[in-house]
N, C-alpha and C. Protein backbone atom coordinates (compact mmCIF):
# COMPACT_ATOMS: atom_id res chain seq x y z
N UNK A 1 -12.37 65.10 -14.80
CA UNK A 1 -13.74 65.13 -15.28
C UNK A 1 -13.79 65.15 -16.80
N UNK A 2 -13.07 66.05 -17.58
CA UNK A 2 -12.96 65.67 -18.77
C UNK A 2 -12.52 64.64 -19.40
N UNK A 3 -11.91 63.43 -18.89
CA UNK A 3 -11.78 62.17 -19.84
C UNK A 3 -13.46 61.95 -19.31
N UNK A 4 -13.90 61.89 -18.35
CA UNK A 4 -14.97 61.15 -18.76
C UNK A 4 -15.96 61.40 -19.98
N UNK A 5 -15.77 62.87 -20.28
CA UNK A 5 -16.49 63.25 -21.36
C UNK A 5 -16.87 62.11 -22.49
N UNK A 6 -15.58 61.69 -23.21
CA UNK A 6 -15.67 60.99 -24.37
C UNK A 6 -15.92 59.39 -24.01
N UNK A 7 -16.12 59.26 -22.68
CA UNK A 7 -16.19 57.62 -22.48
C UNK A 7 -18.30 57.70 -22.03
N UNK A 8 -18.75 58.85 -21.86
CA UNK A 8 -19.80 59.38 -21.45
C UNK A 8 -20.65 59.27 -23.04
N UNK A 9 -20.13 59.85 -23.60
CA UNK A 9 -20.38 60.63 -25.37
C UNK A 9 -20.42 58.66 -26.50
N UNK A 10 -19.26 58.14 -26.13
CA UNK A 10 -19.56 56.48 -26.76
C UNK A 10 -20.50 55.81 -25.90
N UNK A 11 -21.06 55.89 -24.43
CA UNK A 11 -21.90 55.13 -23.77
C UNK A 11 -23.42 55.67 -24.58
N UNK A 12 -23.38 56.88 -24.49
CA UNK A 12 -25.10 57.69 -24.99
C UNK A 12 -25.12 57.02 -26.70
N UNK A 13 -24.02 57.13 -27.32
CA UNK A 13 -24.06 56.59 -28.81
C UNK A 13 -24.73 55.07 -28.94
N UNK A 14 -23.42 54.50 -28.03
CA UNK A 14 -23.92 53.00 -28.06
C UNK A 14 -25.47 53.16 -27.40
N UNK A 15 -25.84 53.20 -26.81
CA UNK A 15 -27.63 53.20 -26.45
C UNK A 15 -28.16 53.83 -27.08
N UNK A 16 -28.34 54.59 -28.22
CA UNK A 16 -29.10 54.93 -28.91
C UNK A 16 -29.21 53.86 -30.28
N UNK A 17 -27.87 53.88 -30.59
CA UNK A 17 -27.43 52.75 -32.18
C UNK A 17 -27.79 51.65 -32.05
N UNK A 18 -27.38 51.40 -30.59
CA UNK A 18 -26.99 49.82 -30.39
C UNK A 18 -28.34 48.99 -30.70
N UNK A 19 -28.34 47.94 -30.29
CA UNK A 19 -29.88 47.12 -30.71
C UNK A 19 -30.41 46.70 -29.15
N UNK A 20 -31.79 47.02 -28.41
CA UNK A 20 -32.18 46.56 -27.41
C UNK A 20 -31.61 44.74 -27.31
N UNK A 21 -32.03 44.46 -26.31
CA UNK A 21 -31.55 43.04 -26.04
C UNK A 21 -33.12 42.18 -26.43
N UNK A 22 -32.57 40.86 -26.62
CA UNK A 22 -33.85 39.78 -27.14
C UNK A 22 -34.40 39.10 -26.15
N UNK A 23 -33.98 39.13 -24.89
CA UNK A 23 -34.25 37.88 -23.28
C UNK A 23 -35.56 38.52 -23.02
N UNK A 24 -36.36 37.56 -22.72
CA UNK A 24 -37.30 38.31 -21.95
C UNK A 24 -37.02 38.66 -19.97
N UNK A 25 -37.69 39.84 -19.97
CA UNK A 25 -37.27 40.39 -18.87
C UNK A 25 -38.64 40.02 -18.05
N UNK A 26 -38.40 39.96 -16.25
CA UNK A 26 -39.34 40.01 -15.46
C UNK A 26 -38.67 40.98 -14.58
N UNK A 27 -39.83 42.12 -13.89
CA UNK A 27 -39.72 42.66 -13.16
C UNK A 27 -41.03 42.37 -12.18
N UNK A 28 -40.23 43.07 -10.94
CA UNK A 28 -40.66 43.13 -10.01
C UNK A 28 -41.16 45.00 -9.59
N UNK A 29 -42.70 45.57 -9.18
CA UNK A 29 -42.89 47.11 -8.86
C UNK A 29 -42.99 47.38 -8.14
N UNK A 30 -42.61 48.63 -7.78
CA UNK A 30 -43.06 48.98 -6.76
C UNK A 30 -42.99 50.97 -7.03
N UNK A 31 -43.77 51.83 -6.09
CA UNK A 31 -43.83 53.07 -6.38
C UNK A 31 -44.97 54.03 -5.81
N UNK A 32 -45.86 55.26 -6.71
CA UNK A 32 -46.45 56.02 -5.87
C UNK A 32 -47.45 56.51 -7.27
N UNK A 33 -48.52 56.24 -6.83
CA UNK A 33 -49.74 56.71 -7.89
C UNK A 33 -50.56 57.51 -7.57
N UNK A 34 -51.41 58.37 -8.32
CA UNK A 34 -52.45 59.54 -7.82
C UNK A 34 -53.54 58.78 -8.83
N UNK A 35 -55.24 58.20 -7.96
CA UNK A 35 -55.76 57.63 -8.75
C UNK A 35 -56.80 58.46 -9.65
N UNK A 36 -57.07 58.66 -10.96
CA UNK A 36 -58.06 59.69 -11.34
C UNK A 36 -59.41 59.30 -11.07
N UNK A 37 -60.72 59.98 -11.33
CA UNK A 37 -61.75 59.39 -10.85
C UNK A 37 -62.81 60.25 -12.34
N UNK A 38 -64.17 60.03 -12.30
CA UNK A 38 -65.20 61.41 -12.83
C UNK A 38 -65.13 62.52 -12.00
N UNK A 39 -65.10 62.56 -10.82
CA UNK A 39 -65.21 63.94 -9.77
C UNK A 39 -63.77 64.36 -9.29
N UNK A 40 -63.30 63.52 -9.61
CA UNK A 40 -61.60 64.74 -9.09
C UNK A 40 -60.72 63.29 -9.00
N UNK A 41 -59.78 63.59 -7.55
CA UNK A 41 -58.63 62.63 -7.29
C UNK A 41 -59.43 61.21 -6.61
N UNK A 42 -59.37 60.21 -7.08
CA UNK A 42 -59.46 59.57 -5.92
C UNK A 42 -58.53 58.85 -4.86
N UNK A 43 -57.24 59.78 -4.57
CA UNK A 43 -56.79 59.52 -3.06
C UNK A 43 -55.42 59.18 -3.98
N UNK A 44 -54.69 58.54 -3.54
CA UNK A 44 -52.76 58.23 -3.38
C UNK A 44 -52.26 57.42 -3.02
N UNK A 45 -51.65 56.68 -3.20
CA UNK A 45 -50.99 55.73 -2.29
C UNK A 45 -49.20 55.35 -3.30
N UNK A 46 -49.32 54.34 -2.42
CA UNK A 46 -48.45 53.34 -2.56
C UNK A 46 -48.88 52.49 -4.56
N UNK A 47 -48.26 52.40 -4.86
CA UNK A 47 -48.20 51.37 -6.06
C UNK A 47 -47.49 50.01 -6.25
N UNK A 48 -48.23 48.94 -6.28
CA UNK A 48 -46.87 47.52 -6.62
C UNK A 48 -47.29 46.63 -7.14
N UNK A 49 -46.37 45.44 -8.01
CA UNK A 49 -46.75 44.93 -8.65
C UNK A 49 -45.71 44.24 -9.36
N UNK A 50 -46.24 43.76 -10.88
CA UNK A 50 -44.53 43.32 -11.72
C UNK A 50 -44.84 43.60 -13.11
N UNK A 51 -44.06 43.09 -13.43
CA UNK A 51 -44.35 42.98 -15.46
C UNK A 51 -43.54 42.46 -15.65
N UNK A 52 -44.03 41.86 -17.38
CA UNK A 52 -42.75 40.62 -18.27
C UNK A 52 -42.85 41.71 -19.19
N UNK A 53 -41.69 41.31 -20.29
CA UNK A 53 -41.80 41.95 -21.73
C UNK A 53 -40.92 40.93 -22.35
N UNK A 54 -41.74 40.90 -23.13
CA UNK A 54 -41.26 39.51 -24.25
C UNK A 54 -41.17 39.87 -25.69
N UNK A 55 -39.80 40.40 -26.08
CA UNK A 55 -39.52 40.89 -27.34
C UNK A 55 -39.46 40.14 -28.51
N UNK A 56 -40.35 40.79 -29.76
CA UNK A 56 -40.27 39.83 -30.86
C UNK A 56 -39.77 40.40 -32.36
N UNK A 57 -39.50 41.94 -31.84
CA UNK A 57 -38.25 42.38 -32.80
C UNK A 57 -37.29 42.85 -32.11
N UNK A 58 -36.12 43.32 -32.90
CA UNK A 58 -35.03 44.21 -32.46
C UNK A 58 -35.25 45.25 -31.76
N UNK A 59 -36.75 46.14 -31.93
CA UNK A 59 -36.87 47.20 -31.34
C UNK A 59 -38.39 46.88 -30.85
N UNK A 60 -39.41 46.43 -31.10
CA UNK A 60 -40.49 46.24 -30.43
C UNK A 60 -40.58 44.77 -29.88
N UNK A 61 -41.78 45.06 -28.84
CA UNK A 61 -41.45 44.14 -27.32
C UNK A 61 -43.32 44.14 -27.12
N UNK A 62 -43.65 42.94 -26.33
CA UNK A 62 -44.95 43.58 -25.95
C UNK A 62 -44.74 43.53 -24.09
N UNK A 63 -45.16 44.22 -23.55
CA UNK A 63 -44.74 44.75 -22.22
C UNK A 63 -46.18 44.29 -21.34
N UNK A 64 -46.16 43.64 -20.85
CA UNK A 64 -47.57 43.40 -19.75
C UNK A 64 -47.23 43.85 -18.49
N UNK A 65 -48.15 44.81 -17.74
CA UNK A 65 -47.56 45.09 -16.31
C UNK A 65 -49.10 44.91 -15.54
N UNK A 66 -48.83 44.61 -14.59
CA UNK A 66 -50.27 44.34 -13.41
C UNK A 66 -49.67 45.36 -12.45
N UNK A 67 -50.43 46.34 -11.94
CA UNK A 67 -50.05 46.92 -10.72
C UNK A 67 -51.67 47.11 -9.59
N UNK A 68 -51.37 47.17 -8.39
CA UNK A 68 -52.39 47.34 -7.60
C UNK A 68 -52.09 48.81 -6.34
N UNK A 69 -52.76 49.21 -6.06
CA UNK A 69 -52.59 50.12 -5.21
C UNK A 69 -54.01 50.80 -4.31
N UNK A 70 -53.81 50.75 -2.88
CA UNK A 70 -54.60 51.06 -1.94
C UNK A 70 -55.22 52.75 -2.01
N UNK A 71 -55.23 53.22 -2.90
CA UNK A 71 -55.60 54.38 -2.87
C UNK A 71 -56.30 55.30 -1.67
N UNK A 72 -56.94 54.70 -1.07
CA UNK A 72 -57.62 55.70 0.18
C UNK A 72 -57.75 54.36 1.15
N UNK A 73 -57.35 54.43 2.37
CA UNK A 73 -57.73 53.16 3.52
C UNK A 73 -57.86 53.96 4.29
N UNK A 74 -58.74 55.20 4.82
CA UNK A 74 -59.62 55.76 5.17
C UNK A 74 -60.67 54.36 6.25
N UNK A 75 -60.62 54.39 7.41
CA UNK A 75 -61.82 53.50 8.14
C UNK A 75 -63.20 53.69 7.77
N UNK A 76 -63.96 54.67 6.89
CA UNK A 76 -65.10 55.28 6.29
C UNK A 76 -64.83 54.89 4.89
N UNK A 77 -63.70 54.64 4.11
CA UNK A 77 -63.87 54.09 2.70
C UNK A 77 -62.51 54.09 2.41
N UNK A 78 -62.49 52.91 1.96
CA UNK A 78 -61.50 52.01 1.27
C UNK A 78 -61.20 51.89 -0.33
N UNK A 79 -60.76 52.02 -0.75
CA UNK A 79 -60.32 52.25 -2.64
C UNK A 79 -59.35 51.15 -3.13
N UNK A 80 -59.57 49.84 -3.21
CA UNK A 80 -58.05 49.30 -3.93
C UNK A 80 -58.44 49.18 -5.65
N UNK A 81 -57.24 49.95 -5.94
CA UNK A 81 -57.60 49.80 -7.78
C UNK A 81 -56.56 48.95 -8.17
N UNK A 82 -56.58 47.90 -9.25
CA UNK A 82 -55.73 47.27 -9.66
C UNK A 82 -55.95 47.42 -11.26
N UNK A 83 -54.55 47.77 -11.73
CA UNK A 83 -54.66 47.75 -13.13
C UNK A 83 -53.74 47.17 -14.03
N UNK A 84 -54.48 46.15 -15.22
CA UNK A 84 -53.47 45.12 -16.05
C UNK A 84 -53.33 46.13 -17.22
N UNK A 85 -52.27 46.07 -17.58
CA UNK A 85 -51.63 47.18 -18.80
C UNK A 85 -50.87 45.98 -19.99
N UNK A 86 -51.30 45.39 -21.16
CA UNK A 86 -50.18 45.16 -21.82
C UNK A 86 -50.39 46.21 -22.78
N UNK A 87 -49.23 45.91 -23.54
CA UNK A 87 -49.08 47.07 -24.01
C UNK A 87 -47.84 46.87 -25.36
N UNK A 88 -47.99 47.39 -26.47
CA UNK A 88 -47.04 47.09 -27.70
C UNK A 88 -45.72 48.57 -27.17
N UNK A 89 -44.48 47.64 -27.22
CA UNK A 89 -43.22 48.63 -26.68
C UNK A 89 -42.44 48.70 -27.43
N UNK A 90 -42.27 50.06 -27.50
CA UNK A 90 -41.13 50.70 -28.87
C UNK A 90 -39.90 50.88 -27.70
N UNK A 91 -38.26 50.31 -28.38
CA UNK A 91 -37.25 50.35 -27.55
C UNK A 91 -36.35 50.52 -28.32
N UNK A 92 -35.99 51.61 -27.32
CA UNK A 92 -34.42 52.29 -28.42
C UNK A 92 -33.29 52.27 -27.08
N UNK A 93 -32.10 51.24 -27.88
CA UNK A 93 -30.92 50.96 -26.84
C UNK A 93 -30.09 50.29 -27.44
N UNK A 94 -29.37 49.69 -26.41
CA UNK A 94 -28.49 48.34 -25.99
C UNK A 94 -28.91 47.07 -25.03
N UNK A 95 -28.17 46.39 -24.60
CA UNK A 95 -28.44 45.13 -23.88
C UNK A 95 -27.99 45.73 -22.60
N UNK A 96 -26.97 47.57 -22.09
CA UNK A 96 -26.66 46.78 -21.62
C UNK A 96 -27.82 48.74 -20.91
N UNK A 97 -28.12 49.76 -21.39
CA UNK A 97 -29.30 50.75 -20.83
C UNK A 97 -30.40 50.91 -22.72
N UNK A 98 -31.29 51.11 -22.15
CA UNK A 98 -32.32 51.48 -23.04
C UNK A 98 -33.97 52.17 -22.77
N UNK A 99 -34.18 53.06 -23.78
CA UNK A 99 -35.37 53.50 -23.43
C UNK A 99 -36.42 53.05 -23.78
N UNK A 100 -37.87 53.71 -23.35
CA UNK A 100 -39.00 52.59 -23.74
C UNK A 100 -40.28 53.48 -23.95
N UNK A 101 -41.34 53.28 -24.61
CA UNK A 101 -42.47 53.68 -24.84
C UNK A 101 -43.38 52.68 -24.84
N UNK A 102 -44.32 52.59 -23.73
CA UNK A 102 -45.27 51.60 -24.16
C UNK A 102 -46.89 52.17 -24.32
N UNK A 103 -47.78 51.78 -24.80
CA UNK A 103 -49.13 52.15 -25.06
C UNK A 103 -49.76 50.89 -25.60
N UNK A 104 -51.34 51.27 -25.22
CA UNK A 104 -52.22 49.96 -25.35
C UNK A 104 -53.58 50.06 -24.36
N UNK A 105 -54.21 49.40 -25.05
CA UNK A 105 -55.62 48.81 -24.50
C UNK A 105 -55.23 48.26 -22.83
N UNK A 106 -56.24 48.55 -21.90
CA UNK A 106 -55.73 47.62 -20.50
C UNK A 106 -57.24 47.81 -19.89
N UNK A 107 -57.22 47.32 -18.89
CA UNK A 107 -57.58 46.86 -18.07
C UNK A 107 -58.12 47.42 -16.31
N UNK A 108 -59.20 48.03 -15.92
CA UNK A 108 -59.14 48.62 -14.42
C UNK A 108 -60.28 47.91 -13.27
N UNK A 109 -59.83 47.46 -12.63
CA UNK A 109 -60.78 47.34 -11.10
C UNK A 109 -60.67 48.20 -9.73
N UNK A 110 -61.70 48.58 -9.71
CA UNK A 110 -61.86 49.16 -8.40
C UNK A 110 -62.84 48.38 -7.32
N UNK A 111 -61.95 48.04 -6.24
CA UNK A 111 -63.37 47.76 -5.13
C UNK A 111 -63.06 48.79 -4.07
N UNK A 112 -64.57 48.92 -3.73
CA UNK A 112 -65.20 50.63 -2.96
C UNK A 112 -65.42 49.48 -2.13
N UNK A 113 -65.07 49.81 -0.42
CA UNK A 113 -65.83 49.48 0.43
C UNK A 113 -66.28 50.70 1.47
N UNK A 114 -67.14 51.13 2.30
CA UNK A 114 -67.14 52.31 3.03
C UNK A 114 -68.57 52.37 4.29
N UNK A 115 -68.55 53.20 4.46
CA UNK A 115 -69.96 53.76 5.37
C UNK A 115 -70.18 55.10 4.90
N UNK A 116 -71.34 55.59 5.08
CA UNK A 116 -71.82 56.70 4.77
C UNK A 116 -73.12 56.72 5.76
N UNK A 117 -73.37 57.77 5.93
CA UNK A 117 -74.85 58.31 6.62
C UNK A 117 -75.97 58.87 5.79
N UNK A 118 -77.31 58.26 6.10
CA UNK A 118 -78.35 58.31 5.26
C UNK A 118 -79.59 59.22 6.47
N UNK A 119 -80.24 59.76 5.75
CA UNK A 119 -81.54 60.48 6.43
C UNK A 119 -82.85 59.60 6.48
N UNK A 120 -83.44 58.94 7.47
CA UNK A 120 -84.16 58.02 7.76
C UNK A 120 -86.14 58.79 7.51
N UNK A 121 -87.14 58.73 7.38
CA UNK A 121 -87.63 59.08 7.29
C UNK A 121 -88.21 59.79 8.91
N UNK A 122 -87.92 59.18 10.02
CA UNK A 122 -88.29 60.07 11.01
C UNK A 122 -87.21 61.57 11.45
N UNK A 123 -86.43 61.91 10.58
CA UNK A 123 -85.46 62.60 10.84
C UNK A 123 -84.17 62.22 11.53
N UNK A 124 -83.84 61.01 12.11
CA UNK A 124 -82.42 60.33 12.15
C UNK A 124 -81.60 60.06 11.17
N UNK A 125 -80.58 60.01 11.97
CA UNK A 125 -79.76 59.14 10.40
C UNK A 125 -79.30 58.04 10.91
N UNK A 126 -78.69 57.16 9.65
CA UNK A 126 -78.23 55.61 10.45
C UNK A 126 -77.13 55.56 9.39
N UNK A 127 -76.06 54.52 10.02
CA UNK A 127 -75.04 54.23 9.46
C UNK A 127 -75.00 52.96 8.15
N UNK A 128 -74.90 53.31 7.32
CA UNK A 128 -74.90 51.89 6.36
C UNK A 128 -73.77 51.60 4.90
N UNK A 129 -73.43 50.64 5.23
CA UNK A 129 -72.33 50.37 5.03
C UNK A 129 -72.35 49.61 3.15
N UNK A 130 -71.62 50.50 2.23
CA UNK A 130 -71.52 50.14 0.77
C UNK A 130 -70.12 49.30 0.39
N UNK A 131 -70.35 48.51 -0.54
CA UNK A 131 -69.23 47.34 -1.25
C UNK A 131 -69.88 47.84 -2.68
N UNK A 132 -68.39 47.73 -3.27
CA UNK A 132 -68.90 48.02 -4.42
C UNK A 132 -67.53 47.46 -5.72
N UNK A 133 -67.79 47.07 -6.64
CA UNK A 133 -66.52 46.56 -7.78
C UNK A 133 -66.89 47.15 -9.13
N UNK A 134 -66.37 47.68 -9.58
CA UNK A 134 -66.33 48.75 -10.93
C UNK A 134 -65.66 47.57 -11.74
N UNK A 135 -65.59 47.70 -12.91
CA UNK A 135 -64.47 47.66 -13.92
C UNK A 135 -64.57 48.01 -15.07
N UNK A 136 -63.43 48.30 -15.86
CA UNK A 136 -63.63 48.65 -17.38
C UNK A 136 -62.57 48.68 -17.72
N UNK A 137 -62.08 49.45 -19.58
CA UNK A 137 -61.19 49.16 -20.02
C UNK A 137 -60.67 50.47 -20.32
N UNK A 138 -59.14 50.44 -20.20
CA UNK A 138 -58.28 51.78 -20.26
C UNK A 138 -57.44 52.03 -21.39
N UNK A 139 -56.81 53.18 -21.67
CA UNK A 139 -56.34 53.56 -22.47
C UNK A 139 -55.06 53.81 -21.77
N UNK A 140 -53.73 53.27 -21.76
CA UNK A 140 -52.18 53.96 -21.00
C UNK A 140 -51.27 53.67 -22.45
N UNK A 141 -50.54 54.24 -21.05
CA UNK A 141 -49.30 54.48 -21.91
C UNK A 141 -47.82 54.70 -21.15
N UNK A 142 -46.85 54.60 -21.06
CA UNK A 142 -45.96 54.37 -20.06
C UNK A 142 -44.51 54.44 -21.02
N UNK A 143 -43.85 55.08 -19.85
CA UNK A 143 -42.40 55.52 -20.33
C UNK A 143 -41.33 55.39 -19.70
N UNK A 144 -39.74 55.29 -19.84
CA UNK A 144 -38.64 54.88 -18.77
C UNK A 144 -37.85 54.70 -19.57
N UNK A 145 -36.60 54.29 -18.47
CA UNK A 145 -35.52 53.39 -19.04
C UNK A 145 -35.26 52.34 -18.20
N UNK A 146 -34.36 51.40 -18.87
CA UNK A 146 -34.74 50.36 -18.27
C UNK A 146 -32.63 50.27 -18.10
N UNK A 147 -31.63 49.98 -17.24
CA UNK A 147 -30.49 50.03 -17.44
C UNK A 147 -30.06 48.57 -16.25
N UNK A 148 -28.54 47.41 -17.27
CA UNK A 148 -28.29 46.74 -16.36
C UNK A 148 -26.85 47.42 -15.36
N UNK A 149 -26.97 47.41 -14.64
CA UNK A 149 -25.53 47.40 -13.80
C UNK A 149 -24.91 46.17 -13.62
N UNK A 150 -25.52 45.23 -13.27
CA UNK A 150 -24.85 44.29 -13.37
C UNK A 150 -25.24 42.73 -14.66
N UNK A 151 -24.67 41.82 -14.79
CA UNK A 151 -25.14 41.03 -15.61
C UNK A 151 -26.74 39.81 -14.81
N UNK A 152 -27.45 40.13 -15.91
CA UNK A 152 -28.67 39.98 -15.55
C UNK A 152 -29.54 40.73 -14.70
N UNK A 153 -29.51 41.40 -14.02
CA UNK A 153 -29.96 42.45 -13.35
C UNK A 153 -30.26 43.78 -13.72
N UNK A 154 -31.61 44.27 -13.79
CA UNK A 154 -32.30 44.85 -14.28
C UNK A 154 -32.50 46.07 -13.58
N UNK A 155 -32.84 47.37 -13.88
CA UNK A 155 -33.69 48.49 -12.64
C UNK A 155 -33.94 49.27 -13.64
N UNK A 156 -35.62 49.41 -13.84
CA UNK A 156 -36.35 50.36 -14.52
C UNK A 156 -36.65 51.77 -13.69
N UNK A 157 -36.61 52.40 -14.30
CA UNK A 157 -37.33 53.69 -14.09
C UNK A 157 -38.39 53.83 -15.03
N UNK A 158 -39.64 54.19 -14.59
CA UNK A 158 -41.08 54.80 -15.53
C UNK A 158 -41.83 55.51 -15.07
N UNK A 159 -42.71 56.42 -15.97
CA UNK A 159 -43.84 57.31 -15.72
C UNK A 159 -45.16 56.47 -16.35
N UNK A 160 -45.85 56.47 -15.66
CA UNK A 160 -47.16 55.93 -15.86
C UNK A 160 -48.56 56.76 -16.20
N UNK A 161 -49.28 56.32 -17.18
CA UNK A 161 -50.59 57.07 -17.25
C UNK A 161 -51.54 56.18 -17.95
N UNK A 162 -52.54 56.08 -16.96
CA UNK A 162 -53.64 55.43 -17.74
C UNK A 162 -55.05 55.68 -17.12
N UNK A 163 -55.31 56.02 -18.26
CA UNK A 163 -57.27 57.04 -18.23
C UNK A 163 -58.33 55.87 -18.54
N UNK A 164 -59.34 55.64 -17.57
CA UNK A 164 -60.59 54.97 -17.53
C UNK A 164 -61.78 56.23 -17.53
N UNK A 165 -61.46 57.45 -16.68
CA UNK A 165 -62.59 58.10 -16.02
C UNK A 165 -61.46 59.76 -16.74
N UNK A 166 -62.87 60.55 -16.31
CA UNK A 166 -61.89 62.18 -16.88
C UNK A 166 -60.53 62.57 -16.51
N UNK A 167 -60.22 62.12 -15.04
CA UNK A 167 -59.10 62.46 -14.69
C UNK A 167 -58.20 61.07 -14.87
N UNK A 168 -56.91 61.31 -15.05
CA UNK A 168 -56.47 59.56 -15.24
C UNK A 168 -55.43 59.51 -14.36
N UNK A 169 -55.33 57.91 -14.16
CA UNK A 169 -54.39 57.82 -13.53
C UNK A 169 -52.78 57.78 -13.29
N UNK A 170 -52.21 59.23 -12.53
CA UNK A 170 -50.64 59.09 -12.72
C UNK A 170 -49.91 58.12 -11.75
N UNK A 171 -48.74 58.04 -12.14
CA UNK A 171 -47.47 57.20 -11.35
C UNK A 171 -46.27 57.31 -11.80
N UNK A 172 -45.78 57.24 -10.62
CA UNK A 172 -43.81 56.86 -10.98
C UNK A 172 -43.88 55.64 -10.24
N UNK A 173 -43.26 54.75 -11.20
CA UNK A 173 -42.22 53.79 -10.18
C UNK A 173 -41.36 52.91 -11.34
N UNK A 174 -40.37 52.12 -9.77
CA UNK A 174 -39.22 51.72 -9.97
C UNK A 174 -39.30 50.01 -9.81
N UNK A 175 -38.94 49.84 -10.95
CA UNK A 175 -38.84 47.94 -11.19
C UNK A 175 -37.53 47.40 -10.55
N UNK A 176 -37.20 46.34 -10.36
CA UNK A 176 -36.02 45.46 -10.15
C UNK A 176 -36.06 43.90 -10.78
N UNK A 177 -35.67 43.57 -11.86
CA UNK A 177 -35.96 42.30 -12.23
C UNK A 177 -34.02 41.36 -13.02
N UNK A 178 -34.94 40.33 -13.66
CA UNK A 178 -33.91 39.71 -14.46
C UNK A 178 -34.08 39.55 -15.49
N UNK A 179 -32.93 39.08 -16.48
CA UNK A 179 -33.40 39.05 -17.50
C UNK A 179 -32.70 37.50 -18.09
N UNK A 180 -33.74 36.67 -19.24
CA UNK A 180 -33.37 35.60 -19.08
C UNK A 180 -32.98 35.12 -20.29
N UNK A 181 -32.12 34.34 -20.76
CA UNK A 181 -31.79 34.22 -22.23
C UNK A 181 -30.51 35.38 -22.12
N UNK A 182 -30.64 35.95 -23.61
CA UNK A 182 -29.40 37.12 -24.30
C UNK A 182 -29.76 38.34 -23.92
């Protein structure tokens, strides 16, 4: 265990010194989000999706990610939010692990579909059924590393956050992509 020490100690050096790589990368997402709302959570799910990042210095990149996720599929109401994130990315590494910071202006849709019960004026109620599409613009920001194991082959790790409404929206997930060029 101790030789690995010093072969451990030049890997962390080289990814910090070293210079991120210049190829642009595509990934492929996938993962688990908690969506925020004005009144509390709105629901959980599944997260997926992809992103490019197309670097135009040594250390900054601009990072675009689209993700979508089913938040509540509830038979009484339905939630899919989809959200476009680009984003200006600060990267500190190598070609061959590196870390990442991204932040930026983006992008949110929500479509509401559901039923609810209403009070009729003779004292019944009746069933009636709402559609509904929101959108507006967000504030995120997103974090990871991004490491190859093999040549061309990619696997990110990130934390996700991006606020439209009081509570915002969290996530983890995990990319798989390539990378093309150097």
């Amino acid at each position: 265990m101790r030789l690995w020490i010093p072969f451990l100690l030049l890997w962390a050096g080289g990814a910090v010194f070293g210079e991120p790589p210049r190829g642009i990368e595509l990934l492929g997402t996938f993962g688990a989000m908690r969506g925020g709302g004005d009144e509390g959570s709105e629901g959980s799910g599944a997260v997926y999706g992809g992103a490019a990042t197309l670097p135009f210095t040594s250390r900054w990149a601009v990072d675009v990610q689209a993700l979508t996720s089913p938040l509540s599929s509830r038979p009484d109401f339905r939630l899919r939010r989809v959200l476009l994130s680009p984003g200006l990315q600060y990267r500190r590494g190598n070609d061959r692990a590196y870390w990442f910071l991204a932040f930026g202006p983006g992008w949110q849709r929500d479509r509401t579909r559901g039923m609810y019960q209403v009070l009729d004026t003779t004292g019944g109620s009746r069933t009636v059924p709402i559609e509904s599409t929101q959108s507006g613009v967000t504030l995120h920001w997103r974090t990871g590393s991004v490491f190859q194991p093999v040549r061309r082959l990619l696997v990110r790790g990130e934390f996700l956050w991006a606020n439209r409404h009081v509570l915002p929206n969290l996530g983890v997930a995990v990319s798989l992509g390539i990378r093309l060029g150097r």
